[in-house]
PDB file of N, CA and C in Angstrom:
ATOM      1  N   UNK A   1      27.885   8.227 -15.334  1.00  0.00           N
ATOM      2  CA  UNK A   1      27.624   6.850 -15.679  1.00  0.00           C
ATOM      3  C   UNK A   1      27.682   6.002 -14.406  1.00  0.00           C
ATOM      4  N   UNK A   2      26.688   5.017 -13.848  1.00  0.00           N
ATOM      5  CA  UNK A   2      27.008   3.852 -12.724  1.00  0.00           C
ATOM      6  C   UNK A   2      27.679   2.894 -12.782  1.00  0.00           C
ATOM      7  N   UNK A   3      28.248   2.454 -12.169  1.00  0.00           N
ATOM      8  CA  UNK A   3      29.259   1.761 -11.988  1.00  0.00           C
ATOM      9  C   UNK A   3      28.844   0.424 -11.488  1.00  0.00           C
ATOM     10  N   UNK A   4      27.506   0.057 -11.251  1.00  0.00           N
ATOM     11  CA  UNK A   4      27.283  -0.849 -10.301  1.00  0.00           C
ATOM     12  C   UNK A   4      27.063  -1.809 -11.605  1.00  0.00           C
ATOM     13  N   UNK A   5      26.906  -3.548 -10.953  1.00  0.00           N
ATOM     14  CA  UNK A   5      26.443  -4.687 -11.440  1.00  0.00           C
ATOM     15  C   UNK A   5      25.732  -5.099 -11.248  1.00  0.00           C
ATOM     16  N   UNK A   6      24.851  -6.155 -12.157  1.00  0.00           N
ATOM     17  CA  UNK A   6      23.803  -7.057 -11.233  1.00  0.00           C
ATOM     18  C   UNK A   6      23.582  -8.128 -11.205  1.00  0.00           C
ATOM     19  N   UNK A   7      25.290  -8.479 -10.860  1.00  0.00           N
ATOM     20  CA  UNK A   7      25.732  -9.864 -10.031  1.00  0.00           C
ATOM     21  C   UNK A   7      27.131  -9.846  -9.632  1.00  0.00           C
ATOM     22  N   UNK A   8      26.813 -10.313  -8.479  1.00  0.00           N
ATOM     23  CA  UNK A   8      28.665 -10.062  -7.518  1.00  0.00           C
ATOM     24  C   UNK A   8      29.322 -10.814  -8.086  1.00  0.00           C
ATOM     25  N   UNK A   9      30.426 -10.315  -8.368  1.00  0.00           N
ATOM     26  CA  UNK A   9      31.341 -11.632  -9.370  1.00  0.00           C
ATOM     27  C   UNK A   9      32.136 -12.666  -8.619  1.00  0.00           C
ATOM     28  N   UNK A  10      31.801 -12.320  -7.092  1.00  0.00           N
ATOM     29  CA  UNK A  10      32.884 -13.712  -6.207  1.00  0.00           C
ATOM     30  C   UNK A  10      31.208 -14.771  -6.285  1.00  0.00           C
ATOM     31  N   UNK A  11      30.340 -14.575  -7.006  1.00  0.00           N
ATOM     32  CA  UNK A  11      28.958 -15.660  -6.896  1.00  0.00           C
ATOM     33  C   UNK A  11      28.924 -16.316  -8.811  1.00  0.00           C
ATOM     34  N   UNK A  12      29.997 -16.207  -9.100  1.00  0.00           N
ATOM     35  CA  UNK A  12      29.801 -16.366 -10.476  1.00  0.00           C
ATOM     36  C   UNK A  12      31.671 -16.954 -11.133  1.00  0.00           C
ATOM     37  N   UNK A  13      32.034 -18.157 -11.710  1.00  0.00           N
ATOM     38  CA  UNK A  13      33.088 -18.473 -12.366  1.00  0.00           C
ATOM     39  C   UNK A  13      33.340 -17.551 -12.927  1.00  0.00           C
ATOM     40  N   UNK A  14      34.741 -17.045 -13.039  1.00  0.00           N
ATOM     41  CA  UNK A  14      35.115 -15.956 -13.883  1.00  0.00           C
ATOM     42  C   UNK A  14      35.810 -16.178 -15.460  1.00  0.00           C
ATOM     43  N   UNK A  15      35.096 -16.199 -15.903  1.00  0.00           N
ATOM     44  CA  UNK A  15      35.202 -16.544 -17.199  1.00  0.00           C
ATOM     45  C   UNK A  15      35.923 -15.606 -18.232  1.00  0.00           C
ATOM     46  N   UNK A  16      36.056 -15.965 -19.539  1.00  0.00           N
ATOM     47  CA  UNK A  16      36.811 -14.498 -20.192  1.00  0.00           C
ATOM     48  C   UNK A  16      36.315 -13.224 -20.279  1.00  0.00           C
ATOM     49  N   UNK A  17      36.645 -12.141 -20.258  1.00  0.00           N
ATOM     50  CA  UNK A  17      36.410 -10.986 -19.863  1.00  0.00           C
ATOM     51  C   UNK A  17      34.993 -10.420 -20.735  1.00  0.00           C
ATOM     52  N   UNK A  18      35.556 -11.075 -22.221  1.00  0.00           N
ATOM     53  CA  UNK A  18      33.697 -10.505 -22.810  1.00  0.00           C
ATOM     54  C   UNK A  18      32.391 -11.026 -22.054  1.00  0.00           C
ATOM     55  N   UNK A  19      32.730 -12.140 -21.771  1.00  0.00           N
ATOM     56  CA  UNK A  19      31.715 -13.054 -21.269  1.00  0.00           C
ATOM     57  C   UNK A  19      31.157 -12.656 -19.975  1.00  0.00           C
ATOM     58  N   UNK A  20      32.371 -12.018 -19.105  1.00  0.00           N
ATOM     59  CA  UNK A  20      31.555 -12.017 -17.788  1.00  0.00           C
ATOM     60  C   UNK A  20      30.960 -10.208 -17.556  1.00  0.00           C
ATOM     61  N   UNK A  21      32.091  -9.649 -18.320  1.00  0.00           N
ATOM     62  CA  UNK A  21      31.462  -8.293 -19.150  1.00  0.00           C
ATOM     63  C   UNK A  21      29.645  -8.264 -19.220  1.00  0.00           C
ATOM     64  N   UNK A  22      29.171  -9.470 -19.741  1.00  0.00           N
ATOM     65  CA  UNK A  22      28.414  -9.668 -20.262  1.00  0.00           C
ATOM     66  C   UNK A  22      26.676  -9.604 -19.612  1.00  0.00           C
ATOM     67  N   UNK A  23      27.510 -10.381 -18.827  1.00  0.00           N
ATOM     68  CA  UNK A  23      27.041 -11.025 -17.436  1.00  0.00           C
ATOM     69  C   UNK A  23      27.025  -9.913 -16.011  1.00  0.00           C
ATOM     70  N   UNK A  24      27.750  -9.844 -15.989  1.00  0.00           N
ATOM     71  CA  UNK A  24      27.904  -8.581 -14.591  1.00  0.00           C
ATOM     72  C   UNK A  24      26.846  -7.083 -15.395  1.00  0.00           C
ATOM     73  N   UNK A  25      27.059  -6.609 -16.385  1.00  0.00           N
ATOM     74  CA  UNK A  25      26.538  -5.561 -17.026  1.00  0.00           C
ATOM     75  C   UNK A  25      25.500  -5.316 -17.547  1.00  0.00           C
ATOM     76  N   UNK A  26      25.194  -6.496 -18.280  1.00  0.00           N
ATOM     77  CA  UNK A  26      23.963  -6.306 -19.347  1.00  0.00           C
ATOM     78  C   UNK A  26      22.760  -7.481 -19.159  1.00  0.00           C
ATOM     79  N   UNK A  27      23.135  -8.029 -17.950  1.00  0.00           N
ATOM     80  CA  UNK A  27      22.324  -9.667 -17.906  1.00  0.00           C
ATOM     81  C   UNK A  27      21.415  -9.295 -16.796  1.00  0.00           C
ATOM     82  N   UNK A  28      19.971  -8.648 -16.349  1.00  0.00           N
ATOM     83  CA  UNK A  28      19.380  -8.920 -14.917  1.00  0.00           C
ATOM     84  C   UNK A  28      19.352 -10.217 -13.798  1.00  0.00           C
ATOM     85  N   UNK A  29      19.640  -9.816 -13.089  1.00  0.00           N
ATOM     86  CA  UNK A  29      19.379 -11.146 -12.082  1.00  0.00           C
ATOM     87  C   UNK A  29      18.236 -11.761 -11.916  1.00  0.00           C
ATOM     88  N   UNK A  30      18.320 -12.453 -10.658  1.00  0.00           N
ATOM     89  CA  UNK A  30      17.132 -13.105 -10.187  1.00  0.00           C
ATOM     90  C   UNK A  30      17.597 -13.035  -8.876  1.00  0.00           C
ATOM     91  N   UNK A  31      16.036 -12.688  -7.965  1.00  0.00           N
ATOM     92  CA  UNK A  31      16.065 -12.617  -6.806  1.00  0.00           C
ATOM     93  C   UNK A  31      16.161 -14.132  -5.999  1.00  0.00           C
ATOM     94  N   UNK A  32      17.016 -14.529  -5.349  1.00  0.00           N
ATOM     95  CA  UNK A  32      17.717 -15.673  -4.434  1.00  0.00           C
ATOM     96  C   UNK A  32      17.304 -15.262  -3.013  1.00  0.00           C
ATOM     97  N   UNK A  33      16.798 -16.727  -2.264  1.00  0.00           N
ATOM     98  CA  UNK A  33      16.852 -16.319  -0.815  1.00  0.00           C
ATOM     99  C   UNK A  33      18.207 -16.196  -0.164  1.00  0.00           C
ATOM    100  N   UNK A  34      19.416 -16.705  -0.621  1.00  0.00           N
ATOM    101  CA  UNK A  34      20.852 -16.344  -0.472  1.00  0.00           C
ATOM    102  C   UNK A  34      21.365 -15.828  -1.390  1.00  0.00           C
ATOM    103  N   UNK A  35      22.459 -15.636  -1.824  1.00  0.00           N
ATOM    104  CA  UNK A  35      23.059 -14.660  -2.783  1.00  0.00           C
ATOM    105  C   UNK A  35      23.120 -15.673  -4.406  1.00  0.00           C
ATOM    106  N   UNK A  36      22.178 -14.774  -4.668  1.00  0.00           N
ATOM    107  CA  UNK A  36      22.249 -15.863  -6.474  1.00  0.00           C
ATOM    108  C   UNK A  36      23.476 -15.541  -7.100  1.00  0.00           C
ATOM    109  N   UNK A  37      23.701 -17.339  -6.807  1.00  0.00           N
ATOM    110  CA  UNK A  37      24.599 -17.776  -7.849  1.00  0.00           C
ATOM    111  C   UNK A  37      23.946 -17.997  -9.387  1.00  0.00           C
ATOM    112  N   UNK A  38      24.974 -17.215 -10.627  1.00  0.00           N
ATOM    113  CA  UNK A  38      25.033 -17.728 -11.938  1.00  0.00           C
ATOM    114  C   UNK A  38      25.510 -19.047 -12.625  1.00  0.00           C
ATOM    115  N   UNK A  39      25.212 -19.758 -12.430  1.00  0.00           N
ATOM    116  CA  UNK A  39      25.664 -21.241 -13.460  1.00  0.00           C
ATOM    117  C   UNK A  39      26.212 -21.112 -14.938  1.00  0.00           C
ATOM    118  N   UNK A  40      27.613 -21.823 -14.282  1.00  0.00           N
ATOM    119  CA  UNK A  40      27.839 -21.636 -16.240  1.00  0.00           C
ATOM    120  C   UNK A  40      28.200 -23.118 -16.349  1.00  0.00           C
ATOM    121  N   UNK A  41      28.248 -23.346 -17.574  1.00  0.00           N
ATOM    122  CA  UNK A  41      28.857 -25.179 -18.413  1.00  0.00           C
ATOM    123  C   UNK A  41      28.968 -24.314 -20.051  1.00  0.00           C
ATOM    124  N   UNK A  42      30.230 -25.689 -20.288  1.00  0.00           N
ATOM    125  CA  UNK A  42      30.902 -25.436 -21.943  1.00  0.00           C
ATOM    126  C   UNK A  42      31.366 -23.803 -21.804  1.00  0.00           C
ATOM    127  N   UNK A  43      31.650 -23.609 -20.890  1.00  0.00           N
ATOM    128  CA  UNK A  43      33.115 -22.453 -20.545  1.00  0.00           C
ATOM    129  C   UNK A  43      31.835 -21.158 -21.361  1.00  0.00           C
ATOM    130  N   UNK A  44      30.547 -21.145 -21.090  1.00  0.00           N
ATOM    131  CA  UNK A  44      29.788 -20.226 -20.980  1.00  0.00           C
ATOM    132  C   UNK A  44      28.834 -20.105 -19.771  1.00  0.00           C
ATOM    133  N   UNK A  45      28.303 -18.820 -19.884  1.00  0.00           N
ATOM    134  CA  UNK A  45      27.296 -18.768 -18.500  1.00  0.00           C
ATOM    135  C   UNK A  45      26.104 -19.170 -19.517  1.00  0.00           C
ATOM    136  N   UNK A  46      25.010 -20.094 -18.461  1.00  0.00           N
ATOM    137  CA  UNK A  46      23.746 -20.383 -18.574  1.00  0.00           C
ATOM    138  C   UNK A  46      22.568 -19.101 -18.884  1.00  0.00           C
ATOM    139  N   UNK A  47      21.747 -19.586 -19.462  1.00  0.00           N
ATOM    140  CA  UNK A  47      20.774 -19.054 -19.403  1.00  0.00           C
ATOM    141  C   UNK A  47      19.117 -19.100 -17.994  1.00  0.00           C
ATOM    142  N   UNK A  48      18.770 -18.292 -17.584  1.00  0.00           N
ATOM    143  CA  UNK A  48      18.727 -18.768 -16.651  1.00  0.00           C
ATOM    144  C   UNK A  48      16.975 -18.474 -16.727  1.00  0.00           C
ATOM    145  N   UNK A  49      16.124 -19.611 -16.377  1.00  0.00           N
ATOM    146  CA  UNK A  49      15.141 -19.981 -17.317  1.00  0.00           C
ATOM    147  C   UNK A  49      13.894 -19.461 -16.790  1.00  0.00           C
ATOM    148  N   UNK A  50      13.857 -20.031 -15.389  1.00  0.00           N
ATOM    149  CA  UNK A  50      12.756 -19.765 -14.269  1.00  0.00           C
ATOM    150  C   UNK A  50      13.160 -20.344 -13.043  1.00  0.00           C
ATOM    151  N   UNK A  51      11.943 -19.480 -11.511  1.00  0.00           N
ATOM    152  CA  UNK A  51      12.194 -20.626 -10.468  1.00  0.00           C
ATOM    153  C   UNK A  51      11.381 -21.380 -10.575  1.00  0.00           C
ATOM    154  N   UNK A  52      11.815 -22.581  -9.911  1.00  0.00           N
ATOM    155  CA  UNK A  52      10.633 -23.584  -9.782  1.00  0.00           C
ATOM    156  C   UNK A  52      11.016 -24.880  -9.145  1.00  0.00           C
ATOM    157  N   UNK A  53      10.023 -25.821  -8.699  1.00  0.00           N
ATOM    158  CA  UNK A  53       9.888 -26.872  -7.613  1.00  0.00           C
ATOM    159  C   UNK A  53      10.117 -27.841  -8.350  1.00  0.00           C
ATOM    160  N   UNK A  54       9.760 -28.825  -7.761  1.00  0.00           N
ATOM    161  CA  UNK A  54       9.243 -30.045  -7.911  1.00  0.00           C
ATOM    162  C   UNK A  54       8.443 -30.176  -9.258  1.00  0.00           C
ATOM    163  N   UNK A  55       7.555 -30.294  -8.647  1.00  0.00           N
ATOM    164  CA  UNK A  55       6.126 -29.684 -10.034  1.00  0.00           C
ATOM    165  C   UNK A  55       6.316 -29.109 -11.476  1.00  0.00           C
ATOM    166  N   UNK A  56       7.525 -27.803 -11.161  1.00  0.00           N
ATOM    167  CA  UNK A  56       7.704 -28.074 -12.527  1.00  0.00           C
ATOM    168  C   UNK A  56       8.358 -28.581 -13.289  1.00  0.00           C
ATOM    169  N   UNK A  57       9.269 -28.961 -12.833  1.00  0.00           N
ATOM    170  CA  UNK A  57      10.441 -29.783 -13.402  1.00  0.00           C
ATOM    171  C   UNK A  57       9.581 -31.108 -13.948  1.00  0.00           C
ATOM    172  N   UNK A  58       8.521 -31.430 -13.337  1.00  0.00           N
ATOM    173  CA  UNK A  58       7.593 -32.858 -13.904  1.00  0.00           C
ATOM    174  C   UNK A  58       7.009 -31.780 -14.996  1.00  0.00           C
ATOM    175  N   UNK A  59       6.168 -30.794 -14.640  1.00  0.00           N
ATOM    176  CA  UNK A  59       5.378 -30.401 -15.570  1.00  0.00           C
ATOM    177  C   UNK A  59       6.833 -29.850 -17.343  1.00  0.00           C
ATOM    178  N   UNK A  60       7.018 -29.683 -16.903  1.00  0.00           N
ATOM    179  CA  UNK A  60       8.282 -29.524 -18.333  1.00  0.00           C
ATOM    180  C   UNK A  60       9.199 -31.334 -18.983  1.00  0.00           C
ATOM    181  N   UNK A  61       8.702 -31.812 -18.083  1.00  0.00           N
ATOM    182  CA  UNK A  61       9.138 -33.476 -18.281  1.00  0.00           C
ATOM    183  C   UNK A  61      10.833 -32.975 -18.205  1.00  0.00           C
ATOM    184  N   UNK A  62      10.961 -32.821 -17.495  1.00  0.00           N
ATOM    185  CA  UNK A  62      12.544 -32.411 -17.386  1.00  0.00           C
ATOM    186  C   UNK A  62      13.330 -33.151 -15.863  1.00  0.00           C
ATOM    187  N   UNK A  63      12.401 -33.907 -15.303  1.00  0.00           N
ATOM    188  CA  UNK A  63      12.905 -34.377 -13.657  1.00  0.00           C
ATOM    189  C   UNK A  63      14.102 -34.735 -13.832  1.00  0.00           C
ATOM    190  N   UNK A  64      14.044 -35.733 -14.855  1.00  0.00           N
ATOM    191  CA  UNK A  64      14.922 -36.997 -14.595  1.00  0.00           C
ATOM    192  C   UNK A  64      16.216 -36.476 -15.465  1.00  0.00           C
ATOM    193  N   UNK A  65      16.333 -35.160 -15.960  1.00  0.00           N
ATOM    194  CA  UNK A  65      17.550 -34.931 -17.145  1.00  0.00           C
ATOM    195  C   UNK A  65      18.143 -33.272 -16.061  1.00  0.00           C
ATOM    196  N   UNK A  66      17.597 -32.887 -15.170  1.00  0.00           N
ATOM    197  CA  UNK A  66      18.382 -31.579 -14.393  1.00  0.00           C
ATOM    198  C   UNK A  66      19.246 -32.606 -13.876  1.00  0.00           C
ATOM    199  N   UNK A  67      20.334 -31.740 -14.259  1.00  0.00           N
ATOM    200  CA  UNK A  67      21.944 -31.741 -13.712  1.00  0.00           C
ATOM    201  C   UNK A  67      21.915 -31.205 -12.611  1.00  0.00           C
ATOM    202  N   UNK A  68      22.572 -31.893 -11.522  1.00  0.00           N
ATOM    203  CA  UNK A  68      22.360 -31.376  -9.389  1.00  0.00           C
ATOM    204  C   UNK A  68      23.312 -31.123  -9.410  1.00  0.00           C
ATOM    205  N   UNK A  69      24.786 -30.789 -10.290  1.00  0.00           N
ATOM    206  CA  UNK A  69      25.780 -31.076  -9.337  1.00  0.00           C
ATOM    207  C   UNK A  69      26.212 -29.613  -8.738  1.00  0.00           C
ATOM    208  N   UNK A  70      24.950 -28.672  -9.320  1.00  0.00           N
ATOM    209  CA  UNK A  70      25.675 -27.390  -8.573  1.00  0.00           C
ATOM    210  C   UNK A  70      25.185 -27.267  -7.290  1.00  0.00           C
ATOM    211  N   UNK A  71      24.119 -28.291  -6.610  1.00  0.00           N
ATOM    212  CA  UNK A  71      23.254 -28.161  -5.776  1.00  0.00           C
ATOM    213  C   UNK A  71      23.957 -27.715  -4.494  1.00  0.00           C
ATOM    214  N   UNK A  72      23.882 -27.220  -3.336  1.00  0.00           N
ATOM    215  CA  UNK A  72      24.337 -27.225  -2.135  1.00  0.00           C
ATOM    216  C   UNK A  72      24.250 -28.335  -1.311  1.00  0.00           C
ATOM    217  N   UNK A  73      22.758 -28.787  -1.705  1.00  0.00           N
ATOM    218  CA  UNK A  73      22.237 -30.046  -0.839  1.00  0.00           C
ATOM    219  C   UNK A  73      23.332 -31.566  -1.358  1.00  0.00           C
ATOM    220  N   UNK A  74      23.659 -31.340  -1.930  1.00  0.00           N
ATOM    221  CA  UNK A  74      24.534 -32.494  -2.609  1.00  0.00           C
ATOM    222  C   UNK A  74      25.885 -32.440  -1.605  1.00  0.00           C
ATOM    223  N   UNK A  75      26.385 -31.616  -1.029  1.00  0.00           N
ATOM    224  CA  UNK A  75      27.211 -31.397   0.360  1.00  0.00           C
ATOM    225  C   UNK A  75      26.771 -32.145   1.373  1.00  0.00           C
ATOM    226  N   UNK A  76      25.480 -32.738   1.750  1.00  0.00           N
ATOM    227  CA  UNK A  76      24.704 -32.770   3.069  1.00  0.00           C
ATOM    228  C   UNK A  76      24.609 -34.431   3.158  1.00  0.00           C
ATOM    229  N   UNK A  77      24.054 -34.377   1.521  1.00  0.00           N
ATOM    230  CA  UNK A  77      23.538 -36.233   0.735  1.00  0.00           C
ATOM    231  C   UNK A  77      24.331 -36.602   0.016  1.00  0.00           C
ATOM    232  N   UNK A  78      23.712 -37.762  -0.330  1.00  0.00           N
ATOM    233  CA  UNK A  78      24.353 -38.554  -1.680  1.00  0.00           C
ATOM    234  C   UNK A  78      22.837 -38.125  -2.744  1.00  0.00           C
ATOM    235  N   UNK A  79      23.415 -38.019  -3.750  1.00  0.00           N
ATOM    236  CA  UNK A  79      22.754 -37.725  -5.006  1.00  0.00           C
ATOM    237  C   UNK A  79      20.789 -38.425  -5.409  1.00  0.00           C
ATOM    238  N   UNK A  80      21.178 -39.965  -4.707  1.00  0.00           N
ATOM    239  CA  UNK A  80      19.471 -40.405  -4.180  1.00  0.00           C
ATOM    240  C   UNK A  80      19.347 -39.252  -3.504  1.00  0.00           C
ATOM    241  N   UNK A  81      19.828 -39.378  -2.094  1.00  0.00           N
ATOM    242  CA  UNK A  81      18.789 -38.783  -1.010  1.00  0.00           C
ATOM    243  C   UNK A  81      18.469 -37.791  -1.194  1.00  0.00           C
ATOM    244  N   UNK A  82      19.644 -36.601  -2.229  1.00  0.00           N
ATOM    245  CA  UNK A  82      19.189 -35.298  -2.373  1.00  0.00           C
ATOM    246  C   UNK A  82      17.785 -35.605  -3.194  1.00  0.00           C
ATOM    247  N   UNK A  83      18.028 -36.008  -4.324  1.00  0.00           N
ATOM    248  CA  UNK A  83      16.865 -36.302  -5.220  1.00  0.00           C
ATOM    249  C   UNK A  83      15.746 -36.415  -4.459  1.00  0.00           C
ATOM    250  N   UNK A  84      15.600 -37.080  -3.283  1.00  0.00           N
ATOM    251  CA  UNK A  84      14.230 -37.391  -2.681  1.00  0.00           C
ATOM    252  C   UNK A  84      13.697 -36.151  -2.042  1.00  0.00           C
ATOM    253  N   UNK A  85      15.066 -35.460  -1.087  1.00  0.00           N
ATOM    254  CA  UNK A  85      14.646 -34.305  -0.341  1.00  0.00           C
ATOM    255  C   UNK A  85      13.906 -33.132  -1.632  1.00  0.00           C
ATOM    256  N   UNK A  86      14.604 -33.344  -2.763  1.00  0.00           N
ATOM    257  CA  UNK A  86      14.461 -32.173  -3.655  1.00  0.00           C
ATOM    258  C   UNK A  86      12.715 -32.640  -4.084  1.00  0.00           C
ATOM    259  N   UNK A  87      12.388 -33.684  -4.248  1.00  0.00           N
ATOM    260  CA  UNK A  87      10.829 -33.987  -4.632  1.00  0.00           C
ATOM    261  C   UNK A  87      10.206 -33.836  -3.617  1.00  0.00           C
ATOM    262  N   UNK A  88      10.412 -33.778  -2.238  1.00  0.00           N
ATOM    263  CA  UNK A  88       9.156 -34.071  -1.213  1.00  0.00           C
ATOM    264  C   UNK A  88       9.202 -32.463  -1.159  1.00  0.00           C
ATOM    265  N   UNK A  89      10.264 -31.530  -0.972  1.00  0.00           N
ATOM    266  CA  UNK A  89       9.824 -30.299  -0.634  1.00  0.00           C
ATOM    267  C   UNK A  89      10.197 -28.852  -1.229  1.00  0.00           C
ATOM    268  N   UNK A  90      11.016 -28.920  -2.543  1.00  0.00           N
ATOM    269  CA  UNK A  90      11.649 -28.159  -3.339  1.00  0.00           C
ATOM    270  C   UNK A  90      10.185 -27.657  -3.737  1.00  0.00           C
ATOM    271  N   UNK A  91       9.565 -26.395  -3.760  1.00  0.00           N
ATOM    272  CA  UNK A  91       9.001 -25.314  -4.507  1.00  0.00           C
ATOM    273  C   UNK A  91       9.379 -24.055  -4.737  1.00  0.00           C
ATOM    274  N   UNK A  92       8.447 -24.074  -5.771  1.00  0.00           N
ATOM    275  CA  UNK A  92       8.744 -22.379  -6.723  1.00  0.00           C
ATOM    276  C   UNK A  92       8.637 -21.121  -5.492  1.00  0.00           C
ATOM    277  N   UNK A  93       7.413 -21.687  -4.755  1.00  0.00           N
ATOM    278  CA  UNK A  93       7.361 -20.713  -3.880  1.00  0.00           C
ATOM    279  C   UNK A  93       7.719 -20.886  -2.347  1.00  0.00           C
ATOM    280  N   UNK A  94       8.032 -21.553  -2.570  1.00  0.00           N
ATOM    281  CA  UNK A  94       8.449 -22.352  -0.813  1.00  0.00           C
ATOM    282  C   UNK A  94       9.780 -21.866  -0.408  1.00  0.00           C
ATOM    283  N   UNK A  95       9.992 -22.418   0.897  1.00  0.00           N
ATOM    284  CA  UNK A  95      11.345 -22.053   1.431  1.00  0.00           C
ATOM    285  C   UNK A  95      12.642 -22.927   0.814  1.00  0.00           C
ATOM    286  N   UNK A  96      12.078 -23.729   0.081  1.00  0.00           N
ATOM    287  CA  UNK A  96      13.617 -24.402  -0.317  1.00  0.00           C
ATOM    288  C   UNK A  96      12.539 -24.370  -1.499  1.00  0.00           C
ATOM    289  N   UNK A  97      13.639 -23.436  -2.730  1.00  0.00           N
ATOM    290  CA  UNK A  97      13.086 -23.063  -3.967  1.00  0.00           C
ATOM    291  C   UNK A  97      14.594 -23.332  -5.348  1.00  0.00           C
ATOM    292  N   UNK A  98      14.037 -23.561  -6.266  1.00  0.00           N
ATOM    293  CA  UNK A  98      15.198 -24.050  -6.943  1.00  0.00           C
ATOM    294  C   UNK A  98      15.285 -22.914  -8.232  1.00  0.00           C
ATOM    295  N   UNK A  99      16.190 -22.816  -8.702  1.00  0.00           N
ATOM    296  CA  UNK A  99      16.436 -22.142 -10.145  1.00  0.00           C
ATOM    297  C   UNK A  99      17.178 -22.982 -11.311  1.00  0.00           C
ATOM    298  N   UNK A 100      16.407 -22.842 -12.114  1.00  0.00           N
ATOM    299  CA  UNK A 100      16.195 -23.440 -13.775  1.00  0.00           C
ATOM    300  C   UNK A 100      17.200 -22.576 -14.582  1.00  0.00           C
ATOM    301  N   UNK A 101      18.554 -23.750 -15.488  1.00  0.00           N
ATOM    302  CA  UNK A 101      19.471 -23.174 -15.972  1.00  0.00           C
ATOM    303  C   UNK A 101      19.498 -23.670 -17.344  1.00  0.00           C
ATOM    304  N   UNK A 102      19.884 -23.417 -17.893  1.00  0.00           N
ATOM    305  CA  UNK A 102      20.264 -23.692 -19.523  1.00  0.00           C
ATOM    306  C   UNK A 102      21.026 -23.730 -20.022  1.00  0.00           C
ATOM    307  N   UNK A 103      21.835 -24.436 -20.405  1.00  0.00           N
ATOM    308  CA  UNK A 103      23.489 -24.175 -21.460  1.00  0.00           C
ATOM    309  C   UNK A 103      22.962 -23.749 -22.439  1.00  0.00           C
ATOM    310  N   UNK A 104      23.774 -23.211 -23.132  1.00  0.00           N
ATOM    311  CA  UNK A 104      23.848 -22.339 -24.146  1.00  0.00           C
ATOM    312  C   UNK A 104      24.168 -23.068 -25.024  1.00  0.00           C
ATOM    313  N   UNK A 105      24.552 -24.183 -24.873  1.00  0.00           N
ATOM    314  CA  UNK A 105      25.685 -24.928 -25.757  1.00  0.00           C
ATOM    315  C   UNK A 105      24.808 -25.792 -26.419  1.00  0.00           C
ATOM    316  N   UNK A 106      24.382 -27.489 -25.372  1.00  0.00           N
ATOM    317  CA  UNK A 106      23.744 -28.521 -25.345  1.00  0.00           C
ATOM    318  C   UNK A 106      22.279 -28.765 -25.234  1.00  0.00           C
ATOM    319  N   UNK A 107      22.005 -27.159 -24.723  1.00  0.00           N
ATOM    320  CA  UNK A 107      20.943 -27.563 -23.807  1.00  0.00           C
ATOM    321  C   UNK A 107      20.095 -28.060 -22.891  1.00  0.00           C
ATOM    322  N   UNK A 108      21.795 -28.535 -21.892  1.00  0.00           N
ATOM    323  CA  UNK A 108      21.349 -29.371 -20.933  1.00  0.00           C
ATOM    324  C   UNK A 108      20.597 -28.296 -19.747  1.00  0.00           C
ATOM    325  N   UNK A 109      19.768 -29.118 -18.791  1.00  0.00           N
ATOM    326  CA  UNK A 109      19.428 -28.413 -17.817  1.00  0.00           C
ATOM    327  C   UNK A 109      19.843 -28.236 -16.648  1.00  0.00           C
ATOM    328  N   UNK A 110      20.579 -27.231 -15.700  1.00  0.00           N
ATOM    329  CA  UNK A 110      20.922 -27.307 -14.611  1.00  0.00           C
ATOM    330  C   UNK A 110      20.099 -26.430 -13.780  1.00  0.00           C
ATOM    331  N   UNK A 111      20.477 -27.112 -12.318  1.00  0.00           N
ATOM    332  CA  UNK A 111      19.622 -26.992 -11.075  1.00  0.00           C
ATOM    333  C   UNK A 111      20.546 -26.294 -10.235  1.00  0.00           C
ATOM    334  N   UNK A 112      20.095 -25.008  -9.228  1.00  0.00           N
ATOM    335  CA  UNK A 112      20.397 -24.210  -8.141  1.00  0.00           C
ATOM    336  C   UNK A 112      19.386 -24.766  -7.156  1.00  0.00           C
ATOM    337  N   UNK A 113      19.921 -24.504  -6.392  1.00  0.00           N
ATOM    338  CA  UNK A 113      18.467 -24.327  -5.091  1.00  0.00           C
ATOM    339  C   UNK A 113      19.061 -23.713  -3.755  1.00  0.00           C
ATOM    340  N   UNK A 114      18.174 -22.640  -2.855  1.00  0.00           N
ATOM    341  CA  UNK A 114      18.776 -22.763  -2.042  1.00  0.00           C
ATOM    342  C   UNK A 114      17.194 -22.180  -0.889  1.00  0.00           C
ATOM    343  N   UNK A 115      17.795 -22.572   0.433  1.00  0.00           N
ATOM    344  CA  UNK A 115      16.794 -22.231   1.042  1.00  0.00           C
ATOM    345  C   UNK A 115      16.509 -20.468   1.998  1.00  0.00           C
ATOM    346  N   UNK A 116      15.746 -20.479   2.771  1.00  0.00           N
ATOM    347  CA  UNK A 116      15.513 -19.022   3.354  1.00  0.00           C
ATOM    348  C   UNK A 116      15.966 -19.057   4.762  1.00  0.00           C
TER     349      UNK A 116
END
C-alpha cells in the first residue's frame, strides 16, 4: 500500500483528523507555481473550484464578493492596492495566477494567488 499524499500538510490548517484524513488522501491537488496551499473557512477545507484571473472572476460576476484575505499580496499592500495589482495582471495563465475556493458551508468565495 503507498503511503504518500497529495498535499503537504505544513501547506494546509490542520483540522480534525477525519477532515484532513480527507484531504491529504482522497482529495487531488492542483498544480501551484509555489507550493499549493489548501484554503479552509467554517472549520472545513474549501472546495477548490478552478484557476483563474481577472477575467474570470468578472466573467462568473464574482469580482467584487472573493474573499483576499488569504492572499500573499495583501503582505506587500493594503487591500485597494492589492485589488488593483490583482485586476491589471492576475491571469489564469500568466505568471501571477490565482486559485478559486469555495466554502462548503456559505458559499463564500475565496482567493489564492501566487506568482512563478
Amino acid at each position: 500500500m503507498l503511503q504518500g499524499t497529495f498535499h503537504d500538510p505544513a501547506c494546509c490548517v490542520q483540522l480534525e483528523e477525519p477532515k484532513l484524513d480527507e484531504l491529504l488522501h482522497r482529495t487531488p491537488g492542483y498544480e501551484a507555481w509555489q507550493t499549493a496551499a489548501w484554503l479552509d473557512h467554517c472549520d472545513d477545507y474549501c472546495v477548490f473550484i478552478d484557476f483563474v484571473g481577472w477575467k474570470e472572476l468578472v466573467s462568473r460576476g464574482i469580482e467584487n464578493d472573493v474573499n483576499l484575505m488569504f492572499m500573499p499580496i495583501l503582505a506587500l499592500y493594503n487591500e485597494k492596492e492589492a485589488k488593483s495589482r490583482i485586476r491589471e495582471s492576475m491571469e489564469r495563465d500568466g505568471s501571477f495566477r490565482g486559485y478559486l475556493f469555495q466554502c462548503r458551508h456559505y458559499k463564500e468565495y475565496l482567493l489564492y494567488a501566487d506568482y512563478d
